[in-house]
C-alpha atoms as a PDB file:
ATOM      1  CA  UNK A   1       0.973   2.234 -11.598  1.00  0.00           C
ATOM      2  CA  UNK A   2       4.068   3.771  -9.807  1.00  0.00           C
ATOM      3  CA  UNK A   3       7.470   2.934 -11.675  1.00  0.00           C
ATOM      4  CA  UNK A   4       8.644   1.227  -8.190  1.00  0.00           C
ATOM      5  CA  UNK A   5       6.988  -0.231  -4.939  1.00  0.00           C
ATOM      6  CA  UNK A   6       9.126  -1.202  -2.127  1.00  0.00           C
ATOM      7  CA  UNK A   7       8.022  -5.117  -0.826  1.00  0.00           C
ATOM      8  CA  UNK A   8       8.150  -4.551   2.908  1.00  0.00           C
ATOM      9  CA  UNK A   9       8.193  -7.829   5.905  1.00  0.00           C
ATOM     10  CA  UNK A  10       5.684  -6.316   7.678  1.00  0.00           C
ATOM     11  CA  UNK A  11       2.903  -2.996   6.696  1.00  0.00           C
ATOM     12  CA  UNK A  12       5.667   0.115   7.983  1.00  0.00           C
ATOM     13  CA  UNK A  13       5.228   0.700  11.677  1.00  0.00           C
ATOM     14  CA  UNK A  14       4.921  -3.167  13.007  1.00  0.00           C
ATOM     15  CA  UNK A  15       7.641  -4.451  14.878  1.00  0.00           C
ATOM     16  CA  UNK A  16      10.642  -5.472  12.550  1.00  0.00           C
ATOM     17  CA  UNK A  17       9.096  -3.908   9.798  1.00  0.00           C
ATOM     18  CA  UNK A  18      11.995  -3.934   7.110  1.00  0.00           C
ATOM     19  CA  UNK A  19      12.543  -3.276   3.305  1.00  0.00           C
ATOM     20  CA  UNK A  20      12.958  -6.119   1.225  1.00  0.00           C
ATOM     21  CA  UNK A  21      13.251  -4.780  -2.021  1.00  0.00           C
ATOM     22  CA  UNK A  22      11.510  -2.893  -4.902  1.00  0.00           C
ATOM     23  CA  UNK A  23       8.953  -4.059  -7.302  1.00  0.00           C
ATOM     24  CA  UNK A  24       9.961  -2.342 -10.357  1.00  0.00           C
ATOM     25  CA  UNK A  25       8.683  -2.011 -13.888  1.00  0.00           C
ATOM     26  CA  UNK A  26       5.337  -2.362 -12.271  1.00  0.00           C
ATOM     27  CA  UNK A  27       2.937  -1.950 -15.452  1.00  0.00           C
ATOM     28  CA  UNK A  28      -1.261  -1.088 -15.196  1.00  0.00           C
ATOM     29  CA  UNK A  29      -3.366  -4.601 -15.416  1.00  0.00           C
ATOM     30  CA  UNK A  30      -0.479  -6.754 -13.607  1.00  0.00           C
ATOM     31  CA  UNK A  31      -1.730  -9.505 -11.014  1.00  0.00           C
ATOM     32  CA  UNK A  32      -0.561 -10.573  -8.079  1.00  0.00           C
ATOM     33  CA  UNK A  33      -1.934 -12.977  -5.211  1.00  0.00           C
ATOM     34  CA  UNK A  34      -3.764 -11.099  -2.558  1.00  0.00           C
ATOM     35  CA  UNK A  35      -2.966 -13.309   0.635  1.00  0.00           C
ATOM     36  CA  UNK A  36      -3.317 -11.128   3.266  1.00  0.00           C
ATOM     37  CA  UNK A  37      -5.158  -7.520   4.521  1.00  0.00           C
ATOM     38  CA  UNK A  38      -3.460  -4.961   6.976  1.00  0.00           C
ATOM     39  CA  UNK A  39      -6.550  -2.281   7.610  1.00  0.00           C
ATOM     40  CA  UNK A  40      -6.034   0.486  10.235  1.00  0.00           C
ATOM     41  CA  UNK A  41      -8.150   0.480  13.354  1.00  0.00           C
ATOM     42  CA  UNK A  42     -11.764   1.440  12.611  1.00  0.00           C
ATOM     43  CA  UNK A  43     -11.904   4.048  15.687  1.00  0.00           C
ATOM     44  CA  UNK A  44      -8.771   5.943  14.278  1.00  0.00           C
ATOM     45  CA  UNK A  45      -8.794   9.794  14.873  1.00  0.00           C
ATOM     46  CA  UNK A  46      -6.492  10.615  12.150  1.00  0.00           C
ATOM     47  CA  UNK A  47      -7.063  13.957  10.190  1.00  0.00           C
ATOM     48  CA  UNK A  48      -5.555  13.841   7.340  1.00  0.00           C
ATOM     49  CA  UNK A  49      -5.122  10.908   4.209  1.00  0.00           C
ATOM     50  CA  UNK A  50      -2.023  10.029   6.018  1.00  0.00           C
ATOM     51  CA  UNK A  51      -4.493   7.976   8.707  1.00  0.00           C
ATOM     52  CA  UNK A  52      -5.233   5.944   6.030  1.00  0.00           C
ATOM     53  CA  UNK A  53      -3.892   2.311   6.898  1.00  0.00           C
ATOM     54  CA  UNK A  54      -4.279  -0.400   4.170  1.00  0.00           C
ATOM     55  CA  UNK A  55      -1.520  -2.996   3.318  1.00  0.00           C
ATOM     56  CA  UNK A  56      -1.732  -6.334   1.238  1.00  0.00           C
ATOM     57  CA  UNK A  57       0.432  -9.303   1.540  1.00  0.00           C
ATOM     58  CA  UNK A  58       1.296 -10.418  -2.066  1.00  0.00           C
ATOM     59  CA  UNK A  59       2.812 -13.084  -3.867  1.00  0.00           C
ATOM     60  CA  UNK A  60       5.134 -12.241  -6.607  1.00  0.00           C
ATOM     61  CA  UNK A  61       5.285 -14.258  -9.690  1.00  0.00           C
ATOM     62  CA  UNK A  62       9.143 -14.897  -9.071  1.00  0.00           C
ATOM     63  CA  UNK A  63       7.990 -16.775  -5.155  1.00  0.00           C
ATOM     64  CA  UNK A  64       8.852 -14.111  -3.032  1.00  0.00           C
ATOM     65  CA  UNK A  65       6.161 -12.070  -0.926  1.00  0.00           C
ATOM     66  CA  UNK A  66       5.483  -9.447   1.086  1.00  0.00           C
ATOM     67  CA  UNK A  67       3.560  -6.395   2.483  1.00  0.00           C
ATOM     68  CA  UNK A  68       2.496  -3.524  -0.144  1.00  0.00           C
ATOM     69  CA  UNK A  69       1.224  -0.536   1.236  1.00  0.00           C
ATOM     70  CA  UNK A  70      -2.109  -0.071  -0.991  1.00  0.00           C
ATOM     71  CA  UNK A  71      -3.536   3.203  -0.107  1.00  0.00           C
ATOM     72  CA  UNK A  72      -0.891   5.835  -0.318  1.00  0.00           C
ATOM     73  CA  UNK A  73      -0.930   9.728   0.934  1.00  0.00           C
ATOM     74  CA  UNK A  74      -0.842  11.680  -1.817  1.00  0.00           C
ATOM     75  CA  UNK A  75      -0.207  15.712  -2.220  1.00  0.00           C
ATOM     76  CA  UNK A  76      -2.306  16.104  -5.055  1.00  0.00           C
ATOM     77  CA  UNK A  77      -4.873  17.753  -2.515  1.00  0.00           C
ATOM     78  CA  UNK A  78      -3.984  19.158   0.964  1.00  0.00           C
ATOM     79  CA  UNK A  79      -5.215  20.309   3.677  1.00  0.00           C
ATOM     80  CA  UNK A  80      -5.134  24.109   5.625  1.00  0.00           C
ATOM     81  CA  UNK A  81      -1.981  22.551   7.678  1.00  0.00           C
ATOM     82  CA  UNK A  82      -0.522  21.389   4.543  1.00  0.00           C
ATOM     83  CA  UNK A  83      -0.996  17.508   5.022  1.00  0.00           C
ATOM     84  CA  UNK A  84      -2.245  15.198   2.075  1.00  0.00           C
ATOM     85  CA  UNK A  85      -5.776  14.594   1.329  1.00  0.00           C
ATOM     86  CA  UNK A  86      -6.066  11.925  -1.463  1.00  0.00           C
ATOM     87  CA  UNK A  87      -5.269   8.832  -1.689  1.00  0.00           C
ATOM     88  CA  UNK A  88      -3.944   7.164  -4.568  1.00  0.00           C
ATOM     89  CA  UNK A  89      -4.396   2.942  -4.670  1.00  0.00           C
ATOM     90  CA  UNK A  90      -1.725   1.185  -5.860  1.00  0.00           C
ATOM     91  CA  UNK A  91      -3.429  -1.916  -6.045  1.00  0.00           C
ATOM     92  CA  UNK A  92      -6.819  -2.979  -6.243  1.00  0.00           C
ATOM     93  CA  UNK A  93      -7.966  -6.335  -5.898  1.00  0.00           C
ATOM     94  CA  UNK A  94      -9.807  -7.951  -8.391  1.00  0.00           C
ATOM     95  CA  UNK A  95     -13.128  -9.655  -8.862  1.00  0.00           C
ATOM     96  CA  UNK A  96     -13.426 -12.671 -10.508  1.00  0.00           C
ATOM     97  CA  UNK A  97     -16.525 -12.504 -13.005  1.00  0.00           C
END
């Protein structure tokens, strides 16, 4: 898990998309209520893991909520122009047994 996530109004590139605040301290295992999915368009013609659109609405134990981005552009592998290919998830939603 990343050491901070920045709680966003809206997924990053809706209108009046602003920060809220960070999530920090974030540890592996914690839970969160999924309320809502942001999923780019399904024709997209992106080239490159930064195409990759995927934001959840969460609930924070504290009350407060907002937009996570979930599938993040990562540099770990790139392209021949240089742009990420990977993705890391930042969250994963869970499956009740």
């Amino acid at each position: 898990a990343p050491e901070v996530i920045t709680l966003w109004s809206a997924p990053v590139g809706d209108p009046g998309a602003e920060a809220l605040g960070d999530i920090s301290a974030m540890t592996p295992g914690a839970a969160f209520s999924l309320l809502e999915i942001a999923a780019g368009a399904e024709d997209a013609t992106g080239t490159s893991a930064e195409a990759y659109h995927l934001w959840y609405r969460i609930a924070l134990p504290t009350g407060a909520e907002g937009w996570v981005q979930a599938a993040v552009p990562v540099d770990y592998d790139t392209g021949s122009d240089g742009r990420p290919s990977s993705v890391r998830f930042h969250f994963l939603p869970a499956v009740p047994n």
